[in-house]
Each structure stands twice: as C-alpha cells, then as structure tokens.
Protein backbone atom coordinates (compact mmCIF):
# COMPACT_ATOMS: atom_id res chain seq x y z
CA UNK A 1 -4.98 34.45 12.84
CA UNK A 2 -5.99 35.60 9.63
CA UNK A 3 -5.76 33.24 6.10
CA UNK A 4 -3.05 35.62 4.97
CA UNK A 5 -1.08 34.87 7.66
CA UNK A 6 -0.76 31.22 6.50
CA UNK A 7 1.25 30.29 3.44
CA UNK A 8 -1.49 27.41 2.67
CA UNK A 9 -4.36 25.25 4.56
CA UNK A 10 -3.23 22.04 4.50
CA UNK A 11 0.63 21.02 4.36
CA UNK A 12 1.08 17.34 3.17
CA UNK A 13 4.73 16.18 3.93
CA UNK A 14 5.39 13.20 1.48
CA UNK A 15 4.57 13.49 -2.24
CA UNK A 16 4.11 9.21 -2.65
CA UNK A 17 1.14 8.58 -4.70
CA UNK A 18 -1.02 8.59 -1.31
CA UNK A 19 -0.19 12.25 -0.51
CA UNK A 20 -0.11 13.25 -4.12
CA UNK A 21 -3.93 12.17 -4.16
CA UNK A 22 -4.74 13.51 -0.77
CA UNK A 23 -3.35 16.69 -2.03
CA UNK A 24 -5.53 16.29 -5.44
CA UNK A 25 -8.62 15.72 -3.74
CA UNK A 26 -8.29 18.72 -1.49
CA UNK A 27 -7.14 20.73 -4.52
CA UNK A 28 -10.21 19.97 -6.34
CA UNK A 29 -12.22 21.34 -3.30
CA UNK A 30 -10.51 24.60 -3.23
CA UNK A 31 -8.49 23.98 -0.38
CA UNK A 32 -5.11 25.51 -0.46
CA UNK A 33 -2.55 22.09 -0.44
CA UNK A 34 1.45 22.55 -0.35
CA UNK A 35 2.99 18.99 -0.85
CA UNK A 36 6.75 18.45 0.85
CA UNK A 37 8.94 16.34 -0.31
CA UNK A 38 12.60 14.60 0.20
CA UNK A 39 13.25 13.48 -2.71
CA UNK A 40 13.85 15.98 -6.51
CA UNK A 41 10.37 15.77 -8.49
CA UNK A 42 10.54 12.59 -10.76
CA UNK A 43 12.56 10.40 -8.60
CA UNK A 44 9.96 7.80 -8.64
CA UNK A 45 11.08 7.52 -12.40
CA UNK A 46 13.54 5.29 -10.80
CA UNK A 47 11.80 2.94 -8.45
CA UNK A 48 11.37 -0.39 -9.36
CA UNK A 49 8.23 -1.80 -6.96
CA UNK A 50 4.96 -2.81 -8.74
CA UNK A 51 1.53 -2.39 -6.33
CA UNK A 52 -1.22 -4.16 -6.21
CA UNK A 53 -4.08 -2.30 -6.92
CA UNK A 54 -7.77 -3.37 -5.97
CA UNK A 55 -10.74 -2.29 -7.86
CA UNK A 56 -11.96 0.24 -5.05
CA UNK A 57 -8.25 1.92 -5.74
CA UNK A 58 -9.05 2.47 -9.27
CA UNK A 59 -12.69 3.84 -8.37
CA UNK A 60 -11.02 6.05 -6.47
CA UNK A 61 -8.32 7.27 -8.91
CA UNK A 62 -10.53 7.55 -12.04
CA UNK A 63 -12.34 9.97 -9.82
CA UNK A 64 -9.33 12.25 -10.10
CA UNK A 65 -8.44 11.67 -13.39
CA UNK A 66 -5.40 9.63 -12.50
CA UNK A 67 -5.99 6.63 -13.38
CA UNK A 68 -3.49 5.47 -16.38
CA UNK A 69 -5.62 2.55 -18.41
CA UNK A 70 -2.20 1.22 -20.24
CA UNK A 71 -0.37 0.61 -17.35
CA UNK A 72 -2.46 -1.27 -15.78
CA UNK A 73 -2.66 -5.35 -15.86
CA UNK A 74 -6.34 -6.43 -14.48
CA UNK A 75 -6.26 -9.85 -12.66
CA UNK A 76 -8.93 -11.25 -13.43
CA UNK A 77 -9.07 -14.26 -11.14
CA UNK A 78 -6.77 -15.51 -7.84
CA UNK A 79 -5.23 -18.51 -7.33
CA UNK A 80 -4.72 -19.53 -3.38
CA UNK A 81 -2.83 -22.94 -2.23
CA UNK A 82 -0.87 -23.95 -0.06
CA UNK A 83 2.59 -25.91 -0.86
CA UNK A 84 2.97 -29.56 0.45
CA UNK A 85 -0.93 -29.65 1.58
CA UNK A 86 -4.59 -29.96 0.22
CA UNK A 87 -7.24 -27.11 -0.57
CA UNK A 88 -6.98 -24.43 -3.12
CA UNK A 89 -9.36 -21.51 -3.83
CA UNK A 90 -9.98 -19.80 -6.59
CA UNK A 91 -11.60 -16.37 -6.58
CA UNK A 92 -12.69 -14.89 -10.19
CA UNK A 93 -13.99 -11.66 -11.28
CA UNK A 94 -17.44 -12.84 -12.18
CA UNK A 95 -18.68 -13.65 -8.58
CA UNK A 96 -18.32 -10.23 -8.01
CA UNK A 97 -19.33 -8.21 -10.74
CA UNK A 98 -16.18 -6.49 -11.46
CA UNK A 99 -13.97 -6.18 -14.38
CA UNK A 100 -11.34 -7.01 -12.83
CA UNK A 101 -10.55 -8.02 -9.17
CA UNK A 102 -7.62 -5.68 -8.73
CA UNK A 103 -4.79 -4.28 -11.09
CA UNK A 104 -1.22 -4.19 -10.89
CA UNK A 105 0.95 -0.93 -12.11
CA UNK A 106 4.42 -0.30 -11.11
CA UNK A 107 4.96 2.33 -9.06
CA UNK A 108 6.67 4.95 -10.84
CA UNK A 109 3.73 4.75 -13.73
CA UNK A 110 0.99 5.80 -11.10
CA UNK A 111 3.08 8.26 -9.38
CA UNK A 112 3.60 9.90 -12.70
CA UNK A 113 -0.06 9.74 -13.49
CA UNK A 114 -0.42 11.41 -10.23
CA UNK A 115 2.39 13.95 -10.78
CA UNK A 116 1.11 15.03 -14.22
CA UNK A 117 -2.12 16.46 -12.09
CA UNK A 118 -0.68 18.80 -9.76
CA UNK A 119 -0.25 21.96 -10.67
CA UNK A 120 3.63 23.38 -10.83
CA UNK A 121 3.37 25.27 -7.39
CA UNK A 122 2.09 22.40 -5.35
CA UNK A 123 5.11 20.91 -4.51
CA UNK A 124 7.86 21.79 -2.94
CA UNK A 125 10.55 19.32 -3.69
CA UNK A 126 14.31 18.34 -1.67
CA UNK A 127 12.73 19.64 0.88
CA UNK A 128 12.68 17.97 4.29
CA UNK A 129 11.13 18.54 7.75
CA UNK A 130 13.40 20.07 9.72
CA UNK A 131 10.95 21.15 13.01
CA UNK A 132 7.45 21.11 13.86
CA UNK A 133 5.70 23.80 16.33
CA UNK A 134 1.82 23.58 17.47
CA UNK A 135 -0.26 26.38 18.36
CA UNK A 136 -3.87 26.87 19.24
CA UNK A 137 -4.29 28.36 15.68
CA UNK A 138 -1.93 26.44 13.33
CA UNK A 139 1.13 24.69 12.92
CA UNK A 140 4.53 26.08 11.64
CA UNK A 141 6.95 24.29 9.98
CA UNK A 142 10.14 24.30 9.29
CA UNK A 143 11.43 23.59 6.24
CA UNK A 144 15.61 22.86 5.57
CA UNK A 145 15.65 23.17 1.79
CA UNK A 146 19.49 23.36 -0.16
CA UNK A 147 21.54 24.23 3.56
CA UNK A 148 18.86 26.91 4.34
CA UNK A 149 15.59 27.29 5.99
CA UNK A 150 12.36 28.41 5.97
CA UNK A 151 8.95 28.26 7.93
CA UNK A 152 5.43 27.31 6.74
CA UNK A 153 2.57 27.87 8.38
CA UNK A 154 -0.52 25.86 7.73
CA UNK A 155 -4.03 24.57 9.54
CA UNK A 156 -3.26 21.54 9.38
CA UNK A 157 -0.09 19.16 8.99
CA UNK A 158 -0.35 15.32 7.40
CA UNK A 159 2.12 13.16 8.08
CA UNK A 160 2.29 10.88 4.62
CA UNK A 161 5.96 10.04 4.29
CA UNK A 162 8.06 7.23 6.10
CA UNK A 163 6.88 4.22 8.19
CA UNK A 164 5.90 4.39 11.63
CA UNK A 165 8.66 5.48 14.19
CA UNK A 166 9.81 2.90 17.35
CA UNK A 167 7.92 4.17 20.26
CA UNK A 168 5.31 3.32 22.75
CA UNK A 169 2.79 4.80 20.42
CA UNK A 170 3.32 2.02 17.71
CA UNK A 171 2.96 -1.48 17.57
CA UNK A 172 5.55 -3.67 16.37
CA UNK A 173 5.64 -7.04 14.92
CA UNK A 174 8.93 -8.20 13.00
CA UNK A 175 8.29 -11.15 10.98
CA UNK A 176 11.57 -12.37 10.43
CA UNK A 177 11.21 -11.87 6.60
CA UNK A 178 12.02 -10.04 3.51
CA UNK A 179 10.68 -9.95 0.67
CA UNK A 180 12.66 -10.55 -2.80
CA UNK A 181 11.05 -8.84 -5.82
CA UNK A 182 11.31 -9.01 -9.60
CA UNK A 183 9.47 -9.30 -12.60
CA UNK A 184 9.53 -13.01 -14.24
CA UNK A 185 8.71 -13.58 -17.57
CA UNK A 186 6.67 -17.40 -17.57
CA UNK A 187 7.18 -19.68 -20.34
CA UNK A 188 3.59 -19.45 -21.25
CA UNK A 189 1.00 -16.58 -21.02
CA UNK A 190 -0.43 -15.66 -17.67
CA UNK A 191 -3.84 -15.26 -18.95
CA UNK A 192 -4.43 -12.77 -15.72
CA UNK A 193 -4.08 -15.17 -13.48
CA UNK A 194 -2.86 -14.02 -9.32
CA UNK A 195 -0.99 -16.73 -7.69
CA UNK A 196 -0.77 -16.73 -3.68
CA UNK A 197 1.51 -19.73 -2.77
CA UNK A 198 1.91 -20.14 1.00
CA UNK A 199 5.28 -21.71 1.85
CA UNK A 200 6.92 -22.53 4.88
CA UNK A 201 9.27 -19.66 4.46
CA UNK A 202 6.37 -17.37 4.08
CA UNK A 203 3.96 -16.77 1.00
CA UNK A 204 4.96 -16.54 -2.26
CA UNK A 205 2.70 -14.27 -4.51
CA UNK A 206 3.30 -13.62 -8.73
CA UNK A 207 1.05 -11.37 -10.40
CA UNK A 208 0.36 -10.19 -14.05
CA UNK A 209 2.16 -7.16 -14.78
CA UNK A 210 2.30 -6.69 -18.79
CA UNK A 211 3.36 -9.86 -20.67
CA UNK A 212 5.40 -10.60 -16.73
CA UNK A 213 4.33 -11.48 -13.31
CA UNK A 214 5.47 -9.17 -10.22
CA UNK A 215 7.28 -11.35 -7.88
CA UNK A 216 6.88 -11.01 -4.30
CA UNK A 217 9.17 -14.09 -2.41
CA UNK A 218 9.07 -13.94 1.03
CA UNK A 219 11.37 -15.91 2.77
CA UNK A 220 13.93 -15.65 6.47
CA UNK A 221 16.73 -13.12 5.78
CA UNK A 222 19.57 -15.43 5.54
CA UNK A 223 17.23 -17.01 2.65
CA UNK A 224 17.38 -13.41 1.22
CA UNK A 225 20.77 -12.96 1.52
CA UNK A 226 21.37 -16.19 -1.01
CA UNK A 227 18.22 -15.48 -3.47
CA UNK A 228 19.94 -11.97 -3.94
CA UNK A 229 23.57 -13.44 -4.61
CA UNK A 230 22.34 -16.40 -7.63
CA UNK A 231 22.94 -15.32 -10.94
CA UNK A 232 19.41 -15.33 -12.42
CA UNK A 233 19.52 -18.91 -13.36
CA UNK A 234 19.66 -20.09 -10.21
CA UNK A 235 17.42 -17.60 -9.05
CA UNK A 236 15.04 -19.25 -11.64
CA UNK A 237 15.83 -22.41 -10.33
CA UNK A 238 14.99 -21.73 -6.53
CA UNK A 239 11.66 -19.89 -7.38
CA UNK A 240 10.67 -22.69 -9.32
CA UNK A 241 10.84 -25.10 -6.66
CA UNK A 242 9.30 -22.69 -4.44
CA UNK A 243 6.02 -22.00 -6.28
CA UNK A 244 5.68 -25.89 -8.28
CA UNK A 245 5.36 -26.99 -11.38
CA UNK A 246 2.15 -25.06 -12.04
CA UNK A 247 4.05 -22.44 -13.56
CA UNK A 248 6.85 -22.06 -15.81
CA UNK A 249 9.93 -19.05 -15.35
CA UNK A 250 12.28 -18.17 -18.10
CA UNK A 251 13.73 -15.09 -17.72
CA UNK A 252 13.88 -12.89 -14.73
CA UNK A 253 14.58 -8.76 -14.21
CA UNK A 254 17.03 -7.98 -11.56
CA UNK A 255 16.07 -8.39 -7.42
CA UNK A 256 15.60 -5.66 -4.76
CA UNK A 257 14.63 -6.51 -1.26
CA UNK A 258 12.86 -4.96 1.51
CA UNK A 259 12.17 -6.19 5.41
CA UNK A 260 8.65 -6.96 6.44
CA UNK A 261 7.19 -5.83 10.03
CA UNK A 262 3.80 -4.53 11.13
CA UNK A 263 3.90 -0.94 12.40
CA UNK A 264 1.12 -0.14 13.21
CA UNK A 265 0.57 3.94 14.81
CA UNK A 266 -1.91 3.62 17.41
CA UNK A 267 -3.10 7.58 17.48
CA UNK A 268 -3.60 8.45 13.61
CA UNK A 269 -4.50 12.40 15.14
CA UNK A 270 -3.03 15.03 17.47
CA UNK A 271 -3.36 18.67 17.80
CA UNK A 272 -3.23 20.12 13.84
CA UNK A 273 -1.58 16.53 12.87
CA UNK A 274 -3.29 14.03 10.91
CA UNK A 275 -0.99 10.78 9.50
CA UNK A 276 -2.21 8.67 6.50
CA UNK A 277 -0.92 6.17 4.42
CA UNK A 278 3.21 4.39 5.07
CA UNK A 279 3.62 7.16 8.26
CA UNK A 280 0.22 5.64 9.81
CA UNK A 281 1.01 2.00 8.92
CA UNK A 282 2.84 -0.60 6.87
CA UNK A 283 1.61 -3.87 6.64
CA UNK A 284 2.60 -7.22 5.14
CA UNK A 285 2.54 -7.24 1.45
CA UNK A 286 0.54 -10.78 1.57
CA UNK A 287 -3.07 -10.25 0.23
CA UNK A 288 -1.73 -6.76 -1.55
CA UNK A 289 -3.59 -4.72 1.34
CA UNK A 290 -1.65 -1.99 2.78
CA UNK A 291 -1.07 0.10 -0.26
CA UNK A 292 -4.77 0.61 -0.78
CA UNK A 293 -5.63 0.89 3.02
CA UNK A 294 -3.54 3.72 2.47
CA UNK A 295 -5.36 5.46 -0.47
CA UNK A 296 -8.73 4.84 1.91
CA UNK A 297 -6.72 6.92 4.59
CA UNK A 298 -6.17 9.67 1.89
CA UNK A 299 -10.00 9.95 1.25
CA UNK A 300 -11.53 9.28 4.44
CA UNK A 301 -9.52 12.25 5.56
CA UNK A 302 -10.26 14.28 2.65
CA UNK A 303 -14.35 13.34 3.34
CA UNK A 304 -13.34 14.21 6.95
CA UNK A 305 -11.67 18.09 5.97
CA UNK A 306 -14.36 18.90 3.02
CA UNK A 307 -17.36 17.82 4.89
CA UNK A 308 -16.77 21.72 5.98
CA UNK A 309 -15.16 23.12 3.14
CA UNK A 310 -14.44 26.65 4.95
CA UNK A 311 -14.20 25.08 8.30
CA UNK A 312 -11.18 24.61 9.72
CA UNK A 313 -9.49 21.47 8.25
CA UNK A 314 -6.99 21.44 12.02
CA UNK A 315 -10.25 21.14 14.11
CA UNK A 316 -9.52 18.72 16.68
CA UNK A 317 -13.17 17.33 16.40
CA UNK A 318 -13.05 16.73 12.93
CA UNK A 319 -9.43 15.20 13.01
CA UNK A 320 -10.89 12.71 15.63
CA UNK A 321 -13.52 12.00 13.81
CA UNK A 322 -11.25 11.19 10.79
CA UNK A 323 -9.24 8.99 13.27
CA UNK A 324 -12.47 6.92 14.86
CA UNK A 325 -13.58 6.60 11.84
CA UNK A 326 -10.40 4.60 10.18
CA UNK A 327 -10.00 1.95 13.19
CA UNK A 328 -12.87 -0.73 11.56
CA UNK A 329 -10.35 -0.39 8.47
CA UNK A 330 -6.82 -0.44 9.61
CA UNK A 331 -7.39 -2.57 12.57
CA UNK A 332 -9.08 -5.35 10.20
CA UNK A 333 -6.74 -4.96 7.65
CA UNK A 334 -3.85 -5.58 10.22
CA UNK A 335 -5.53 -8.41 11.72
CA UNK A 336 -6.19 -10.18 8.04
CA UNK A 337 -2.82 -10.08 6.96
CA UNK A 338 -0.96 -10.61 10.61
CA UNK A 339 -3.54 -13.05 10.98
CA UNK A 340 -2.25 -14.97 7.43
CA UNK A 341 1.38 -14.91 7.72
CA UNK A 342 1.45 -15.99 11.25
CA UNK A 343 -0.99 -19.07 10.57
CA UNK A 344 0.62 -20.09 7.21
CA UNK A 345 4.42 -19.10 7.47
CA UNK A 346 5.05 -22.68 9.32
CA UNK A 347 5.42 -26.66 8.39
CA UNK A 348 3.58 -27.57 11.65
CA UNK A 349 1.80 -30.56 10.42
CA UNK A 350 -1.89 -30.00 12.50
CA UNK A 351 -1.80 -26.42 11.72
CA UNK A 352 -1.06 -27.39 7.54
CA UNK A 353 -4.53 -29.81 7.94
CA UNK A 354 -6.08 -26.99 9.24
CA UNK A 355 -5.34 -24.61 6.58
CA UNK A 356 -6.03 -27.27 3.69
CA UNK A 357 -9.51 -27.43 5.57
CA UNK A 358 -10.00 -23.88 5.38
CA UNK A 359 -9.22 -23.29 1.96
CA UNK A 360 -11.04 -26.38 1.03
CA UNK A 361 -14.12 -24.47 3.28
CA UNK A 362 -13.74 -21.05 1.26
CA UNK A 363 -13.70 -23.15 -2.08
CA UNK A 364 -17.04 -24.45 -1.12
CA UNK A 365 -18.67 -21.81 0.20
CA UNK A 366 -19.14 -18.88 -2.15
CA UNK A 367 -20.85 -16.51 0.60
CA UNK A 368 -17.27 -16.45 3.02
CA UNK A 369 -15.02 -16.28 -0.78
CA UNK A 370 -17.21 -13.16 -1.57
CA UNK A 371 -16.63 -12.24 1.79
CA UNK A 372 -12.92 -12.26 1.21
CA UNK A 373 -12.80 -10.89 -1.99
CA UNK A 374 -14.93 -8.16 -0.93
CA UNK A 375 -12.67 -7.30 2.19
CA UNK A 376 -9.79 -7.16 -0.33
CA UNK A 377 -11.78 -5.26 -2.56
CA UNK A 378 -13.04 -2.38 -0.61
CA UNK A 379 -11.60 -2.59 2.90
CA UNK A 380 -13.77 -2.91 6.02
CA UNK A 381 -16.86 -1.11 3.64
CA UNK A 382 -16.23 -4.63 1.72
CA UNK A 383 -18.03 -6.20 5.01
C-alpha cells in the first residue's frame, strides 16, 4: 500500500487530554494524526472533575506548550493520616527539589489548553467507531458520523477513549465505592496543603484548587446515595466529621459521583492496535495516579512510534515493544493504589496498628518518603 492510499498514519479514537497530547506529540514529529471523537469539540467546557497533576505531568506538558500556568494550584506539601489511629506523614516539596509536588487543574481548563494546540483538521468530532478491520498493511475504520458513514484508513489505530471492556482480557476489581466530588471552600486558607484521610469507608482526599479544595469522598454506595441527597449543609456537616477538626468547610459547589473499580487491560497491543490512557486502565483515584499513568502511556508510545520517524508506526515489533515496556509502570501503579485501598478501607483493629506503624515508619525515614513521593512523582522511572 502506498501513503496515498491512507487518509492519515496514526488514527487516535478519543480526543481526552491523553489522546489530544498523544496526537500533539506525533504532530510535532511530522506524523500524520486524525483524532476521533464522540463527543462536539468543546464539550469538556462542561465537565466538572478536577485532576491531580504530578510534577512529571507538567514536565511533560510544558514540553508541548500546553501547559496553562493560571490554572494550575501547586501543592506544595501532603498531608497523610489515618482517622481513629496514630501516625501521620507529611511529604513537602523541599525533600525533593521540586516546586511543587503535583498541581491540580480542572479538567475542562487542560483540555482546552490542549484543544487550543491542534490544528482545525485534526479532529474529527461526533464521530464514533462504528467497525474496525485489520490487514497485513493497515487498519480501516469505520466511522458513523450524523446517520452516515465513512472509512479511514490508517497504520496504526489507538484506542484512548472509554474504560476497559468486561472480558477475559481484563482484570477486574470492584471496590464497592464511589466517589463524591466537589469543590469546598475552608474557613481558612489552604496554604497548598494535600490532605489524604483514610477512613473506614475508604480515603478521603481534599486538595487546593484556587482559593477551594477538590473533594474526592469515597465511601459504600448506599453512603453515596445519602451524601448526594443532603442539601449542602448537611453535606458540610457529614464531610466534616469525616475528615476532623483539622479543617474547616463553609461552603460547598454542587456533587457528582462516579463508581470506582480496577480495570486493568492485560494486552495494551495487537495487530495495528495500540490502547493508552482510560481504554488501557482506570485505577483508584487514591494517591491521584491513574490520570498521569495515562499521560506516561501517551509518551512512551509516542518514544515507541518516533524512535523511527518514517518507519512504520503499526509495526508489530515496535507496538510490543511499546507494550513490554509499560508493564514496570502500570503494573506498579495498580499494585500501589489496589494495594492502599484494600489495606486502609477497613476498622479491623490489628490491621489500623499496623498502618499507624507504617506511617509512623515513612515519617521517620526520609529515604522510603522520597521513595513514595518519587513513585508518585514520576511513575515506576520515580524508582
């Protein structure tokens, strides 16, 4: 097959900001990137999520020009404790010679940071894949657009919209929660503090977005179900005795909710298919880790495909080494945060000693804090 037999290189179904800056980075390279999407252009405008952003994530998007300095709140230190038990930890900027440990932007502001890069033609919006057919020499789409439809053909297909299907192929753990978000205003300034409160119910985590923290309270889904009908004073009221005393709510924004699970895709390749970000895993939200695992995907693939810049970016050798080389990542960043909610989401009374212990452990020993921080930081390269 010849090039102008294909209508673009790389096809990138999902225009979130992970496959917006998958597409970018290709872009930059030369490589010829269509984005897909469900949804009209500038529907994010609408979604009310914040992410937590680590300070590898904004490496990364400075690199492309992306990254939007007012929008973003740096924490500059984290909080960690446990309610109804001993040991805290604290883990500050200083230790390791960042500005800032992480940031936190609402969604729609990065995705419109992200938006404002691509050029006019790149995307291909209310669009939705309707079909999928391999050959030896490409993959061709097709596309159901306004009723009618339409075929693509391209190298190389990434999967970077959704959450991983039910299927043999994906590992599933439900954890019995959702999580209840909002943005609180505290009775006193946050001074850039994180707070990760582990509760029974599951772990409660606010963090500084503008004069506000980002709520993210995770508790059983009946416990959702009455969060979501208080009026916001006695949605005040409950999150207050949740987190403590340590800090003080007086206003609240309205509540969304979401389910939590691990879905984890076990195969992250097959013949011209390549899946990154939400479509290759979802994690818990505890620790703030799956968002940015999923901006590593987009540029570990895009090392992967450029590595070769006129090569063929549907190589089966190159797509498994993209694949090989994420498992150290995704399979430590799924054990960290499974490993969290499932040791701290209980009252058991040996297991809360053992977790006061451990916390007391990390506040005592700088060398395993930095070792946190750094995994939170940078992934598995962290290590």
């Amino acid at each position: 097959m010849t090039d102008a037999a294909l209508d673009t290189d790389v096809l990138v179904v999902g225009a979130g900001p992970v496959g917006m800056t998958l597409a970018l980075i290709l872009a930059a390279a030369g490589r010829r990137t269509l984005l897909l999407d469900r949804r009209s252009r500038g529907a994010h405008r609408d979604d009310p999520r914040a992410l937590a952003l680590a300070h590898g994530a904004r490496q990364l998007l400075t690199t492309l020009g992306a990254w939007n300095t007012d929008a973003g709140t740096p924490i500059h230190d984290i909080h960690v404790s446990q309610r109804g038990g001993f040991g805290r930890t604290l883990i500050a900027r200083e230790e390791m010679a960042v500005a800032a440990l992480g940031y936190v932007m609402r969604y729609r502001d990065l995705a419109a940071a992200l938006d404002a890069r691509l050029p006019a033609d790149s995307l291909l919006d209310r669009a939705e894949l309707a079909a999928l057919r391999i050959d030896a020499d490409a993959a061709t789409a097709t596309i159901r657009r306004d009723d009618a439809e339409r075929t693509i053909r391209a190298r190389l297909v990434v999967h970077a919209e959704g959450t991983p299907a039910d299927g043999a192929d994906v590992t599933l753990r439900d954890y019995r929660q959702h999580a209840v978000l909002a943005e609180v205003r505290p009775g006193a300034a946050h001074g850039h503090r994180a707070w990760e409160r582990f509760t029974p119910d599951g772990p409660l985590a606010l963090l500084p977005l503008g004069d506000d923290y980002s709520v993210v309270f995770t508790v059983p889904p009946e416990k959702a179900d009455a969060l979501m009908a208080m009026d916001d004073a006695a949605f005040l009221t409950a999150l207050q005795a949740q987190f403590g005393p340590r800090v003080a709510f007086a206003a609240t924004s309205p509540r969304a909710r979401y389910p939590l699970a691990l879905r984890l895709r076990r195969q992250l390749a097959a013949p011209r298919e390549a899946w990154i970000g939400n479509a290759a895993q979802t994690l818990h939200p505890v620790s703030g880790q799956g968002f940015n695992l999923g901006l590593r995907d987009a540029w570990e693939l895009a090392e992967v495909l450029l590595a070769d810049p006129t090569g063929d970016p549907g190589d089966a050798v190159r797509l498994e080494r993209y694949a090989r080389g994420r498992r150290l990542d995704r399979g430590g960043g799924a054990a960290f945060t499974d490993g969290i909610v499932r040791a701290f989401s209980n009252d058991f009374p040996p297991l809360r000693i053992a977790r006061g212990l451990g916390l007391l452990a990390l506040d005592l020993c700088p060398p395993a804090r930095r070792f946190v921080a750094g995994r939170m930081i940078w992934g598995a390269r962290g290590w």
